[in-house]
Protein backbone atom coordinates (compact mmCIF):
# COMPACT_ATOMS: atom_id res chain seq x y z
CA UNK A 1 0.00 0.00 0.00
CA UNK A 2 1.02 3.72 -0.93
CA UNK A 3 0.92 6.54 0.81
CA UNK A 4 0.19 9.76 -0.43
CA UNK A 5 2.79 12.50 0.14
CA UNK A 6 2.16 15.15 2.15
CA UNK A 7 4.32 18.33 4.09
CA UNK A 8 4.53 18.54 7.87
CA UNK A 9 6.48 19.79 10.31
CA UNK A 10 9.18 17.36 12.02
CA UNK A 11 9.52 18.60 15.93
CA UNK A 12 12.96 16.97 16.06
CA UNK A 13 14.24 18.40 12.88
CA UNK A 14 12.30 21.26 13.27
CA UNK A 15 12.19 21.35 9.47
CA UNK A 16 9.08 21.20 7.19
CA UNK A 17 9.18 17.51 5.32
CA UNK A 18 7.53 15.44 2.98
CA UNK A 19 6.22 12.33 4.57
CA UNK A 20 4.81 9.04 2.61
CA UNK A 21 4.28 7.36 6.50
CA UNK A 22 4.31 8.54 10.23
CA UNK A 23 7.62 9.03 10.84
CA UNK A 24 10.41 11.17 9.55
CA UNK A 25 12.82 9.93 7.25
CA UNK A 26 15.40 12.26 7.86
CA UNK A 27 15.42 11.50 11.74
CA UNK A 28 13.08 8.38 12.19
CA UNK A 29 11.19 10.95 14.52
CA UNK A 30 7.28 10.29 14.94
CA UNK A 31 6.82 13.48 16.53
CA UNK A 32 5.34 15.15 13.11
CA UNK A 33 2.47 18.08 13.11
CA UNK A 34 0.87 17.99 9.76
CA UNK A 35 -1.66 20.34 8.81
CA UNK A 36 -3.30 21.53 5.12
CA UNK A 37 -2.50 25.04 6.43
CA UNK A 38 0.42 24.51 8.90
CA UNK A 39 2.45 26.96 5.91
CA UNK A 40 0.02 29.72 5.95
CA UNK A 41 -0.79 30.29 9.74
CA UNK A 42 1.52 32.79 11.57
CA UNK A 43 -0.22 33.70 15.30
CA UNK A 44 1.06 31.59 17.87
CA UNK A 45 0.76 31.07 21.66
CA UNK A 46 3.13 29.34 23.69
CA UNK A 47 2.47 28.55 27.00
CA UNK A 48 5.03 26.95 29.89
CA UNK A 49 4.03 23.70 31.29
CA UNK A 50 3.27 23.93 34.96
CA UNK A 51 5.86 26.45 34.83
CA UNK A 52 6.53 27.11 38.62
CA UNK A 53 6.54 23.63 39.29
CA UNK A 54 8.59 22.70 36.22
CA UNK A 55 11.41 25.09 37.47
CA UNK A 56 11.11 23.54 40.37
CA UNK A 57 11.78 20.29 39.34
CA UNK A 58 14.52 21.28 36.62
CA UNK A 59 16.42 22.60 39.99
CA UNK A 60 15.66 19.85 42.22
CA UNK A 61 16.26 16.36 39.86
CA UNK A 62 15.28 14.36 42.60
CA UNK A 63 11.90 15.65 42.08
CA UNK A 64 11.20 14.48 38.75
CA UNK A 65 9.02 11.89 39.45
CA UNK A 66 7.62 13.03 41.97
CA UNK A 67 4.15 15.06 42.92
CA UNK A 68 5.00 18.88 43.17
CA UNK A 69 2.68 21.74 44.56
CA UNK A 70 4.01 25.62 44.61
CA UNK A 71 1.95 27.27 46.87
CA UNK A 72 1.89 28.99 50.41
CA UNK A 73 1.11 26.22 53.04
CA UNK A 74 -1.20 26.91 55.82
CA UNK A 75 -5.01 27.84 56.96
CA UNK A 76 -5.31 30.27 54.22
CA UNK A 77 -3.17 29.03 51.52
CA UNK A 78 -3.48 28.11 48.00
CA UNK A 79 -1.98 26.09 45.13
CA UNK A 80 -0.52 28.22 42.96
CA UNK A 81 1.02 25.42 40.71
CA UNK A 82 0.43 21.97 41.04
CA UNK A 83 3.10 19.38 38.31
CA UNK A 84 1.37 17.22 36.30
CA UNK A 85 1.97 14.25 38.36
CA UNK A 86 0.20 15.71 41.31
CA UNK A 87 -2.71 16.99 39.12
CA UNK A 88 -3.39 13.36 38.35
CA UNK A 89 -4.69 13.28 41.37
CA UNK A 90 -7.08 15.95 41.91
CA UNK A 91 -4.31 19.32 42.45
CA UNK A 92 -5.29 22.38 40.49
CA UNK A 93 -4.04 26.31 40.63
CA UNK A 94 -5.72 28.13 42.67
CA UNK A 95 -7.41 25.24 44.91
CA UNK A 96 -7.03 25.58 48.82
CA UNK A 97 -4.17 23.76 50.13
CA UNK A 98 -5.71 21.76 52.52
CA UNK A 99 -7.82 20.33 50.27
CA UNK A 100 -4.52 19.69 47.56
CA UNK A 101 -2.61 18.01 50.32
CA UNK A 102 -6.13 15.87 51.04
CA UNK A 103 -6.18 14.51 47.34
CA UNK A 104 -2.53 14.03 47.02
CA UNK A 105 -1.20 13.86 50.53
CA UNK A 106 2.12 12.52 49.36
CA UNK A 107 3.25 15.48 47.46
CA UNK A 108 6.43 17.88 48.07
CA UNK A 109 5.35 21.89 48.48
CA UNK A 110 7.52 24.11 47.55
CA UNK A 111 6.95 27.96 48.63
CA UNK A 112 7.02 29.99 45.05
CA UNK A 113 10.55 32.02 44.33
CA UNK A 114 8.78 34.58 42.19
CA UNK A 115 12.35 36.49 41.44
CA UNK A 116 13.48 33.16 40.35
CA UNK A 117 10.63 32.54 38.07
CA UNK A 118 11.27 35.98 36.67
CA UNK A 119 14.64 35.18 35.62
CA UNK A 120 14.09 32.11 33.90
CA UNK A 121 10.86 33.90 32.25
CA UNK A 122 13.22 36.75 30.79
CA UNK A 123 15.63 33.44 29.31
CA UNK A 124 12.52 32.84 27.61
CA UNK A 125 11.93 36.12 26.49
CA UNK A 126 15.25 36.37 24.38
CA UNK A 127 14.50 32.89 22.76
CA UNK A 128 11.59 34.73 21.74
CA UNK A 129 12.72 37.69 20.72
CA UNK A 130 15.25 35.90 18.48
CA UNK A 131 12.20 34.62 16.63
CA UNK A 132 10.12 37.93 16.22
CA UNK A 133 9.52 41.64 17.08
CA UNK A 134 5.92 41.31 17.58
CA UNK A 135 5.27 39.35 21.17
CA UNK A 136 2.56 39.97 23.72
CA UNK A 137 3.16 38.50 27.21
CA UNK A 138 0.20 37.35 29.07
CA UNK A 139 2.15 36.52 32.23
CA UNK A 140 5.13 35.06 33.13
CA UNK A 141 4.74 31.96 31.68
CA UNK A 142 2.84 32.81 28.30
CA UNK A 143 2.66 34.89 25.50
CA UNK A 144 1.38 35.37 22.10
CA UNK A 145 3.63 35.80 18.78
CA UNK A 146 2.58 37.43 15.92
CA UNK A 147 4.91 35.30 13.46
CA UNK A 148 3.67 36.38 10.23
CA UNK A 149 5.58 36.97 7.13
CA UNK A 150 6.00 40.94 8.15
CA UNK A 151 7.81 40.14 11.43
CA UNK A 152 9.22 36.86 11.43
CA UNK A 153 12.98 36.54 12.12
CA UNK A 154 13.64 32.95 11.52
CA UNK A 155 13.64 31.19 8.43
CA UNK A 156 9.98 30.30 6.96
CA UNK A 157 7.65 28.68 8.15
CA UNK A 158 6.10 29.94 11.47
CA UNK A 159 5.92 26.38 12.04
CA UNK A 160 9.39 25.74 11.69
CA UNK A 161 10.48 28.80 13.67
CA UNK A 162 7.94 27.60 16.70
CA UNK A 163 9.80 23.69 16.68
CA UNK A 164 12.81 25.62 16.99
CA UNK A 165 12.00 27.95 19.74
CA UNK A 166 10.55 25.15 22.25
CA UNK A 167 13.59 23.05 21.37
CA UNK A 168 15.73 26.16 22.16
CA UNK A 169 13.75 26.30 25.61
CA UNK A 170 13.83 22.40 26.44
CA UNK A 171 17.78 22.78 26.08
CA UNK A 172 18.84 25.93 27.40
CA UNK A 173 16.12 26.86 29.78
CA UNK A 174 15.67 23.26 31.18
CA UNK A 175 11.75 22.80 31.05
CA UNK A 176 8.82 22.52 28.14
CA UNK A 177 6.00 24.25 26.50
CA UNK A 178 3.14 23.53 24.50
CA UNK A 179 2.27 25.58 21.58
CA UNK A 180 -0.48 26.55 19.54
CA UNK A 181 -0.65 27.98 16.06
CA UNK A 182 -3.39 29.55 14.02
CA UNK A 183 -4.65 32.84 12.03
CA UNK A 184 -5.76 34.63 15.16
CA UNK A 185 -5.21 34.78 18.88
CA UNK A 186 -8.43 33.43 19.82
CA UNK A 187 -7.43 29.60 18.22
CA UNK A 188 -3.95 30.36 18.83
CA UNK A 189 -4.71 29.95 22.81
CA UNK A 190 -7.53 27.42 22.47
CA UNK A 191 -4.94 25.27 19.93
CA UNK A 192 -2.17 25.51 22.54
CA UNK A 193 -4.72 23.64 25.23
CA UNK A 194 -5.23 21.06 22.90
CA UNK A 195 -2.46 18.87 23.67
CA UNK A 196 0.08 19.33 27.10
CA UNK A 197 2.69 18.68 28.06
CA UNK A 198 4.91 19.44 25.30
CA UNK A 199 2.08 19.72 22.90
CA UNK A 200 2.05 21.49 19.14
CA UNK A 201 -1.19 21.92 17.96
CA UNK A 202 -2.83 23.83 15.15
CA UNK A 203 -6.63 25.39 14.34
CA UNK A 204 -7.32 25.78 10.51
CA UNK A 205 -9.36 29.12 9.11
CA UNK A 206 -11.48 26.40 7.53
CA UNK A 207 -12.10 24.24 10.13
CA UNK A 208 -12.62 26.51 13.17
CA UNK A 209 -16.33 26.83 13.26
CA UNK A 210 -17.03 23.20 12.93
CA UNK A 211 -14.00 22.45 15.62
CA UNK A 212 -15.51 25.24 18.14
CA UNK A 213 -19.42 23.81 17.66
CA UNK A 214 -19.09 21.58 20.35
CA UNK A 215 -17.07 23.30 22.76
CA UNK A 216 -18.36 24.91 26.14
CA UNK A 217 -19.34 28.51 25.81
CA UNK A 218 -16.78 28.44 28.88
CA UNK A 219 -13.88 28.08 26.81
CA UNK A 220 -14.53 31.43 25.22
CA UNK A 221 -12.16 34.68 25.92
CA UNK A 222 -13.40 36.80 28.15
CA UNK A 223 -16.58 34.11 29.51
CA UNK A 224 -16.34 33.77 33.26
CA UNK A 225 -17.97 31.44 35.60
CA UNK A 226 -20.71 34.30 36.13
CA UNK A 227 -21.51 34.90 32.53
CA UNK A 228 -20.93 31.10 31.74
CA UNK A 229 -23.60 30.81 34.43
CA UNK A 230 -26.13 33.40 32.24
CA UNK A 231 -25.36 31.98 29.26
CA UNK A 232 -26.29 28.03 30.31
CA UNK A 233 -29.32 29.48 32.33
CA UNK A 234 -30.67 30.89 28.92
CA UNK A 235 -29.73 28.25 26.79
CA UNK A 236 -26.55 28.93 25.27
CA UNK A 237 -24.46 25.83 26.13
CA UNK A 238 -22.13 25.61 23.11
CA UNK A 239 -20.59 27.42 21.07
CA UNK A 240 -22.73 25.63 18.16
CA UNK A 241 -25.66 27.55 20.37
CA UNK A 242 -23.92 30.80 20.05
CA UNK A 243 -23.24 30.28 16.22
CA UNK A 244 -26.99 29.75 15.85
CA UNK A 245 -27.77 33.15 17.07
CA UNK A 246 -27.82 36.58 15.22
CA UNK A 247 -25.05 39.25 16.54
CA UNK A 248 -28.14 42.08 16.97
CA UNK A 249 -29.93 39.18 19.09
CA UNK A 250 -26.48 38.56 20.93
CA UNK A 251 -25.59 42.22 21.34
CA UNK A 252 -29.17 42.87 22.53
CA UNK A 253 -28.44 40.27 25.17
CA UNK A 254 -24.99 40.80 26.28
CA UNK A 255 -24.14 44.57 25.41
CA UNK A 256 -20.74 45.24 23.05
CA UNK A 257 -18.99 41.49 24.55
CA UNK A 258 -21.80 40.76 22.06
CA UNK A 259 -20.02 41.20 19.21
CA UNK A 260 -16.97 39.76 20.50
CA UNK A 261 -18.91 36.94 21.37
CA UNK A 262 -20.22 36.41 17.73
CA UNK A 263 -17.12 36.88 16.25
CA UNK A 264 -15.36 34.22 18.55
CA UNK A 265 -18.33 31.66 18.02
CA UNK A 266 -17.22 31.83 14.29
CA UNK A 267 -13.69 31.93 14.56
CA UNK A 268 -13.08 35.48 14.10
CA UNK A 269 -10.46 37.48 16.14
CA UNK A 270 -9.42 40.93 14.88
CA UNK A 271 -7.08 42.14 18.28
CA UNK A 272 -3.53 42.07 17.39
CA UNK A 273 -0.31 41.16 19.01
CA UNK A 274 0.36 43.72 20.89
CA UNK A 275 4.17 44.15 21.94
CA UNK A 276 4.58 45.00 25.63
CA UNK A 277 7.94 46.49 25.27
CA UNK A 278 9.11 49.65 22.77
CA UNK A 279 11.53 48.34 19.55
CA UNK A 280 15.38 48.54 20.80
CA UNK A 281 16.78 47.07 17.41
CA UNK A 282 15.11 44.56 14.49
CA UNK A 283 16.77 41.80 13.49
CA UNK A 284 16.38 38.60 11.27
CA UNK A 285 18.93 35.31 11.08
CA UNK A 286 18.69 31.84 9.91
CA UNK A 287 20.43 28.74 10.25
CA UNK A 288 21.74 27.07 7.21
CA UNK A 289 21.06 23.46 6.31
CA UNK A 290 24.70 22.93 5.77
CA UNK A 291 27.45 24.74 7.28
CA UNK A 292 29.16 27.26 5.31
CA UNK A 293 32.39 29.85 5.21
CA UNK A 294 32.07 30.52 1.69
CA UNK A 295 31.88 34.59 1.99
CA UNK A 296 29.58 34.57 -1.57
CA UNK A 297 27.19 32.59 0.41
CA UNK A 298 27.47 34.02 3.49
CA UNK A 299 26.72 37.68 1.36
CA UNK A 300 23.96 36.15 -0.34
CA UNK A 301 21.84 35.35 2.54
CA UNK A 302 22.67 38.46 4.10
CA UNK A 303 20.84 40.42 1.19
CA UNK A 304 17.69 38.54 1.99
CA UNK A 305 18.39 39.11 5.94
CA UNK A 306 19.06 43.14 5.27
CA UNK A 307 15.48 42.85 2.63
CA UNK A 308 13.49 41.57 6.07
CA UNK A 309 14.98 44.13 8.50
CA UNK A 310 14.50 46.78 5.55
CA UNK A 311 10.97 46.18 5.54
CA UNK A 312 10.01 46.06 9.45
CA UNK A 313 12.03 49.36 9.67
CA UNK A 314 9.52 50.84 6.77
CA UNK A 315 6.31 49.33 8.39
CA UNK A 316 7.52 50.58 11.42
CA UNK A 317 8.33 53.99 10.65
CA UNK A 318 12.05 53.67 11.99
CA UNK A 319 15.76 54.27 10.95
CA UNK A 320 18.72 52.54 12.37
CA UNK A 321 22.25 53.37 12.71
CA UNK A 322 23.66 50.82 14.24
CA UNK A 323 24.05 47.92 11.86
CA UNK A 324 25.13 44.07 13.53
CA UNK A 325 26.32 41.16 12.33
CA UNK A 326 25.69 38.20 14.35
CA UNK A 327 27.74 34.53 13.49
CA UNK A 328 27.14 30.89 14.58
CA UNK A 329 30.63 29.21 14.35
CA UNK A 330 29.89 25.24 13.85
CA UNK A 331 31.17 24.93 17.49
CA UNK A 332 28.09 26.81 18.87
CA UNK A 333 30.02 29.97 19.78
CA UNK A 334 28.31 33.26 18.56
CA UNK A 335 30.20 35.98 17.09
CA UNK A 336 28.78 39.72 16.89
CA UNK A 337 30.26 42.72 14.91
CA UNK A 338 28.79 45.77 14.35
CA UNK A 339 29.68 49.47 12.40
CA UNK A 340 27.78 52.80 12.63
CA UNK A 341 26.99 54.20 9.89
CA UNK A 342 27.00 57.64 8.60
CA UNK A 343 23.48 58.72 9.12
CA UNK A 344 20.13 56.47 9.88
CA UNK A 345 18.59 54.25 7.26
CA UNK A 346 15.90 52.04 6.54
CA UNK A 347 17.42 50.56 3.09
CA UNK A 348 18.38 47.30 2.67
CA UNK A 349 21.52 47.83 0.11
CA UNK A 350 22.59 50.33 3.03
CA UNK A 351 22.65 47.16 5.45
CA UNK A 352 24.24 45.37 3.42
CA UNK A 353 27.41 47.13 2.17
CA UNK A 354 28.11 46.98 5.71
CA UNK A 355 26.72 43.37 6.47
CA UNK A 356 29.19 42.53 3.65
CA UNK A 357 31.94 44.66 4.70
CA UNK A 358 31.67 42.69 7.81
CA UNK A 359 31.35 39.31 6.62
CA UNK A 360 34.59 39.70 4.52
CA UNK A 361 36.58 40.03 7.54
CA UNK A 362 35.20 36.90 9.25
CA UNK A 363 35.13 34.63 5.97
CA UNK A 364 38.68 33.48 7.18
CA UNK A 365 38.52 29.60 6.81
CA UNK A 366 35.76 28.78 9.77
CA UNK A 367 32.40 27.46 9.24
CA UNK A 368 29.00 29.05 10.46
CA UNK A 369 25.75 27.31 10.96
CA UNK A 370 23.91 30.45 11.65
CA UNK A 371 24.00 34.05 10.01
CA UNK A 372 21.89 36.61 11.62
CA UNK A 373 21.64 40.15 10.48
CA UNK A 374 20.31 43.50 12.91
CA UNK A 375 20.19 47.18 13.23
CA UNK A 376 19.90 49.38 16.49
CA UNK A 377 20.09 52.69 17.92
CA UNK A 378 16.49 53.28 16.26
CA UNK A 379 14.96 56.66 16.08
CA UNK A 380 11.79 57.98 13.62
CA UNK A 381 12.35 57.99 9.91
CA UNK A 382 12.53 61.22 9.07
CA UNK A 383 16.39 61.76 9.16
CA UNK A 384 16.88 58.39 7.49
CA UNK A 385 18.76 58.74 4.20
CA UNK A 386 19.44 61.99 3.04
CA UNK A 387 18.89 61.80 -0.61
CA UNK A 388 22.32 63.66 -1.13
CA UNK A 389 24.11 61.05 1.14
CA UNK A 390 22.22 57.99 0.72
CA UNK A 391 26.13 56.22 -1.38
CA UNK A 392 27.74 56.66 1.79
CA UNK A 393 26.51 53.81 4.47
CA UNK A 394 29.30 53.83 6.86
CA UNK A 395 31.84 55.85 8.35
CA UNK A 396 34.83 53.83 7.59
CA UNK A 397 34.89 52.66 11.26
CA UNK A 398 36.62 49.65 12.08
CA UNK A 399 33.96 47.15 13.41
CA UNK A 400 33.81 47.00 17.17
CA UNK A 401 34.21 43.37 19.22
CA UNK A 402 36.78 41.45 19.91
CA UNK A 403 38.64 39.12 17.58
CA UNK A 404 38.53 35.58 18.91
């Protein structure tokens, strides 16, 4: 018997295949994501799994196998994380202690270390930002990427740059996350609750009404146990319930939410991601399939990396002076050189006369696996290129870093 051919998404290779059966021929890995639109989609969520307790247990080995509960112990206290082990037996967030310690008596609390947690959520942070410009963070532990083709930074697919990122965070950060991918927020969180620990899971334009029909009206943004209560009390179980209303009949019921409700019952999320933090510098790299020191090579990839930072400056409205170019030696260590130029730009052959500039001083017999090109010291585009000066990108500085 045949199989038909068909693209997905290898987690191990984090590289979209073609695949005749169900595992990967390149790496014998099962662990594929296929999807008919897994190429098109590019809003993700990623959320940590049990992340307290997870950090917990990264620090404390010993614990692996074990129940875990974060929380405050005592009278008055509550679970603020419980591990998956211990939530196989009743534990949940924000369930009284007492009653935690009642289901799973033999578990190990742990008081939280909240400016621990915040560390190891900022070495999340610059995985992410690696990836793209555009992140909202939810909380500590989760956040939503906007990994389109206007702000991705790693090679396409989103897909592939989403494998990569919770490999990244398995093997530097020390603990998982489960992601979910889609065309809007909205599926991108329900998707990443599809499938955890360690989960990957995608929600189709096409098939998001008929996948949302059965669900509770509870698992709607923005539905809480009060409204959830209102809605059930009048009827409106499902979502299927909600999809066979009218929005004026909705909006006569529930006010402006609605709308939002309508458009959620059919898929539909217009918010963007909305980045928490202002722009310090754009960037864009990617990892080639082969490692290379060939400087033609290393120039033309640059071009298309200096084409992708050109454009977010544009849609962003901002110039950069500072241009950076950032090295993955085949021996993992990272290498980052950088010239100022003469005045602020947004244009790509700008970038890269000094990408290239740049390159030809480290195309000296060593291999790269990675080739990443940036820009910083942003300001508004109004000063960029001076049409009388636009020839002249750089000063003539010499590049500052060390030499290894």
């Amino acid at each position: 018997m045949t199989h038909a051919m068909t693209r997905a998404l290898c987690r191990d290779c984090c590289e979209m295949i073609d695949v005749t059966g169900s595992a990967c021929a390149r790496c014998g890995g099962a662990r594929l994501v296929a999807h008919a639109e897994i190429e098109h989609l590019g809003i993700a969520h990623i959320d940590c799994d049990a992340f307290y307790a997870s950090v917990e247990k990264r620090d404390r080995p010993e614990l692996e196998d074990e129940p875990v509960i974060v929380g405050h112990p005592g009278g008055r206290g509550v679970v603020t994380t419980a591990c998956y082990i211990a939530r196989r037996f009743g534990a949940r967030s924000a369930m009284p202690m007492f009653q935690a310690l009642e289901l799973c008596p033999h578990a190990t609390v742990i008081v939280p270390d909240m400016a621990k947690y915040k560390r190891v959520s900022e070495e999340i942070r610059t995985i992410l930002d690696a990836a793209t410009s555009i992140i909202e963070p939810l909380s500590l532990d989760e956040a939503y990427l906007d990994l389109t083709d206007d702000y991705r930074t790693e090679a396409p697919p989103a897909a592939e740059a989403l494998a990569l990122i919770a490999r990244r965070i398995e093997r530097e950060v020390g603990i998982t996350v489960s992601i979910g991918l889609s065309c809007n927020k909205f599926l991108a969180k329900l998707a990443s609750e599809l499938e955890k620990p360690r989960g990957f899971s995608i929600i189709g334009r096409a098939e998001a009404k008929g996948f949302l029909a059965p669900l509770s009206v509870r698992k709607i943004h923005g539905v809480g146990a009060v409204t959830a209560r209102r809605m059930e009390e009048s009827g409106l179980r499902t979502i299927a319930d909600l999809q066979a209303e009218p929005e004026p009949a909705l909006m006569a019921r529930f006010g402006k939410f609605g709308q939002r409700l309508f458009q959620f019952a059919h898929g539909e999320d217009d918010r963007q991601v909305t980045p928490s933090r202002p722009t310090k510098s754009i960037s864009a790299e990617t990892t080639f399939h082969q490692d290379t020191g060939a400087a033609e090579r290393l120039r033309e990839v640059a071009g298309t990396l200096s084409e992708r930072v050109a454009g977010q400056l544009v849609r962003k409205g901002l110039a950069g002076r500072s241009v950076v170019l950032k090295l993955k030696t085949s021996d993992f260590r990272i290498l980052t050189r950088s010239r100022r130029l003469a005045h602020p730009t947004q244009r790509a052959a700008v970038i890269l006369e000094s990408i290239a500039s740049l390159i030809d001083r480290e195309a000296d017999g060593r291999t790269y696996r990675l080739i990443g090109v940036g820009i910083g010291d942003l300001g508004e585009a109004t000063a960029a290129d001076p049409t009388d000066l636009f020839s002249f990108a750089a000063t003539g500085a010499e590049p500052r870093g060390p030499r290894p």
